[in-house]
Protein backbone atom coordinates (compact mmCIF):
# COMPACT_ATOMS: atom_id res chain seq x y z
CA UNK A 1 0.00 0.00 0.00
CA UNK A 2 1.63 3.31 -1.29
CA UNK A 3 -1.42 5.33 0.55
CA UNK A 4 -0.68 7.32 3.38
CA UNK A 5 -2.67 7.52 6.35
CA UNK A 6 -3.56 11.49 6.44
CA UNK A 7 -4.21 13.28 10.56
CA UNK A 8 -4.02 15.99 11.88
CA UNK A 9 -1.42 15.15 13.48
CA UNK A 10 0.71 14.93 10.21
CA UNK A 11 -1.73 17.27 7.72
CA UNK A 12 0.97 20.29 7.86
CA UNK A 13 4.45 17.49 6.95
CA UNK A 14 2.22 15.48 4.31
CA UNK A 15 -0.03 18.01 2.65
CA UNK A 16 0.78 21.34 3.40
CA UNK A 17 4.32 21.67 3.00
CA UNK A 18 4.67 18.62 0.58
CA UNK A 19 5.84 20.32 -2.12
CA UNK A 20 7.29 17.29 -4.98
CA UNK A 21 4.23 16.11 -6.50
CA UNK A 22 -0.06 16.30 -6.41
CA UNK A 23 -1.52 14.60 -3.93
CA UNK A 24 -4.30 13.04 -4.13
CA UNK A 25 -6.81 13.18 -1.34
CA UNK A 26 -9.29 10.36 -0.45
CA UNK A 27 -12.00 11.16 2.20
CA UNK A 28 -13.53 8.09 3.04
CA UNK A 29 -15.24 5.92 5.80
CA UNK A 30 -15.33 2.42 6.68
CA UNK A 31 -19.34 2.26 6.51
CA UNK A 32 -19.27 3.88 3.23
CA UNK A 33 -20.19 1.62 0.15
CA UNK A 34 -19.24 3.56 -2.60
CA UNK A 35 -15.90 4.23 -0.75
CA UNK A 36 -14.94 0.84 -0.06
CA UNK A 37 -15.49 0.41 -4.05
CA UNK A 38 -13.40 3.30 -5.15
CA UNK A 39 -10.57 2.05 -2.42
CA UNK A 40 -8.99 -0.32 -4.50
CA UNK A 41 -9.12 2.12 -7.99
CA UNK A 42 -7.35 4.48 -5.77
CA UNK A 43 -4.56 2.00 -4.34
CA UNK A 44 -3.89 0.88 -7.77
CA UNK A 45 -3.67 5.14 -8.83
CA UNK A 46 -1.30 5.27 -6.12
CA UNK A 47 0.61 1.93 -6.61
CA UNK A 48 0.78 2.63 -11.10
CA UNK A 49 1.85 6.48 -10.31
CA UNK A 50 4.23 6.42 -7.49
CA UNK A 51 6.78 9.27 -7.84
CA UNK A 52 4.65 11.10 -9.80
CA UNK A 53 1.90 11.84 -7.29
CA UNK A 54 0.81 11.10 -3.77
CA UNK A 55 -2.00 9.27 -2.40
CA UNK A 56 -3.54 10.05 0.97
CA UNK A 57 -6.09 8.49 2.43
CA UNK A 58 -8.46 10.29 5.08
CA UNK A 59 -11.05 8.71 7.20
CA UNK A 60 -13.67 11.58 8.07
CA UNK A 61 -14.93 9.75 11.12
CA UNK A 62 -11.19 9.49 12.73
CA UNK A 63 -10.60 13.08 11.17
CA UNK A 64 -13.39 15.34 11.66
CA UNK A 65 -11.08 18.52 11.74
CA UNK A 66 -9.91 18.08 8.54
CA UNK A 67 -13.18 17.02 6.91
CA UNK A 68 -14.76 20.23 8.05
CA UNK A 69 -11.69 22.21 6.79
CA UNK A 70 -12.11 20.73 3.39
CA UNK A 71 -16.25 20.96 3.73
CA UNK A 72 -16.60 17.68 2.97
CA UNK A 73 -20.35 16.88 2.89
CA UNK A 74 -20.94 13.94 0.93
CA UNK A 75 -18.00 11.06 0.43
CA UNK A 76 -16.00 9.64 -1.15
CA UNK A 77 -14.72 13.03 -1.98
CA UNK A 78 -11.63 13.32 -3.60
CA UNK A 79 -9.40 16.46 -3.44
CA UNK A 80 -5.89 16.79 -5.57
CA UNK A 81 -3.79 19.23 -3.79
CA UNK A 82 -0.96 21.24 -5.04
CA UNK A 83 1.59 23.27 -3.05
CA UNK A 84 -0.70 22.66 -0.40
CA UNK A 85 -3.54 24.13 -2.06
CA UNK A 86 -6.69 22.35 -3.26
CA UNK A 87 -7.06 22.59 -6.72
CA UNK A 88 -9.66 19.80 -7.86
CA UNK A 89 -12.83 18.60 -5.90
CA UNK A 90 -14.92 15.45 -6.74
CA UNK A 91 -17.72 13.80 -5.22
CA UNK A 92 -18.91 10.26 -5.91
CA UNK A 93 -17.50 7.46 -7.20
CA UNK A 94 -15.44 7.69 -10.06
CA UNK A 95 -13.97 5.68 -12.89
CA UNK A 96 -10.17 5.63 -12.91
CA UNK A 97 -9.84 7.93 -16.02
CA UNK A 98 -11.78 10.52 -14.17
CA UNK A 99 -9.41 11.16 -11.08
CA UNK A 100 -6.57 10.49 -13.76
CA UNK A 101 -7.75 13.59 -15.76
CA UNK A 102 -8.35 15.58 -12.32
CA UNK A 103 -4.46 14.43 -12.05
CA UNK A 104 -3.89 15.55 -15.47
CA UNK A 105 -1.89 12.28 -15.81
């Protein structure tokens, strides 16, 4: 697994002053269907692209604080952050091609 685990313990090292590549955002919960489908499509992203982005993976029930700070409201929601700025927001699931376009891969 090339995902990282995103807190807020480590939000300002892995996001915010991660400065190499996008990275990819998943907000997600266990009891989520459609996330527990999109969590493999976004393992393999992460797995087929490593070194050119990164993945993280955030649970909004562990991480409320950062759910609310990206107004998430309906998941999986998938933010691709660069410079530490969000830059693309999708809600849903998605098809792979569709968060590799948001990726502009």
């Amino acid at each position: 697994m090339r995902e990282v685990v995103i807190t807020k313990e480590n939000f300002q090292r892995e996001v915010l002053n991660y400065k190499d590549t996008p990275i990819l955002l998943d907000f997600w919960a266990m009891w989520c269907g459609p996330c527990m489908a999109l969590g493999p499509v976004i393992e393999q992203i992460a797995d087929e692209y490593a070194g050119r982005i990164k993945v993280g993976k955030v649970n909004v029930d562990e991480q409320p604080e950062l759910a609310a700070a990206f107004r998430v409201e309906n998941i999986p929601m998938l933010a691709v952050v660069k410079d530490g700025i969000p830059v693309k927001i999708a809600e849903g699931l998605r098809p792979k091609q569709d968060i590799l376009d948001m990726l502009e891969l």
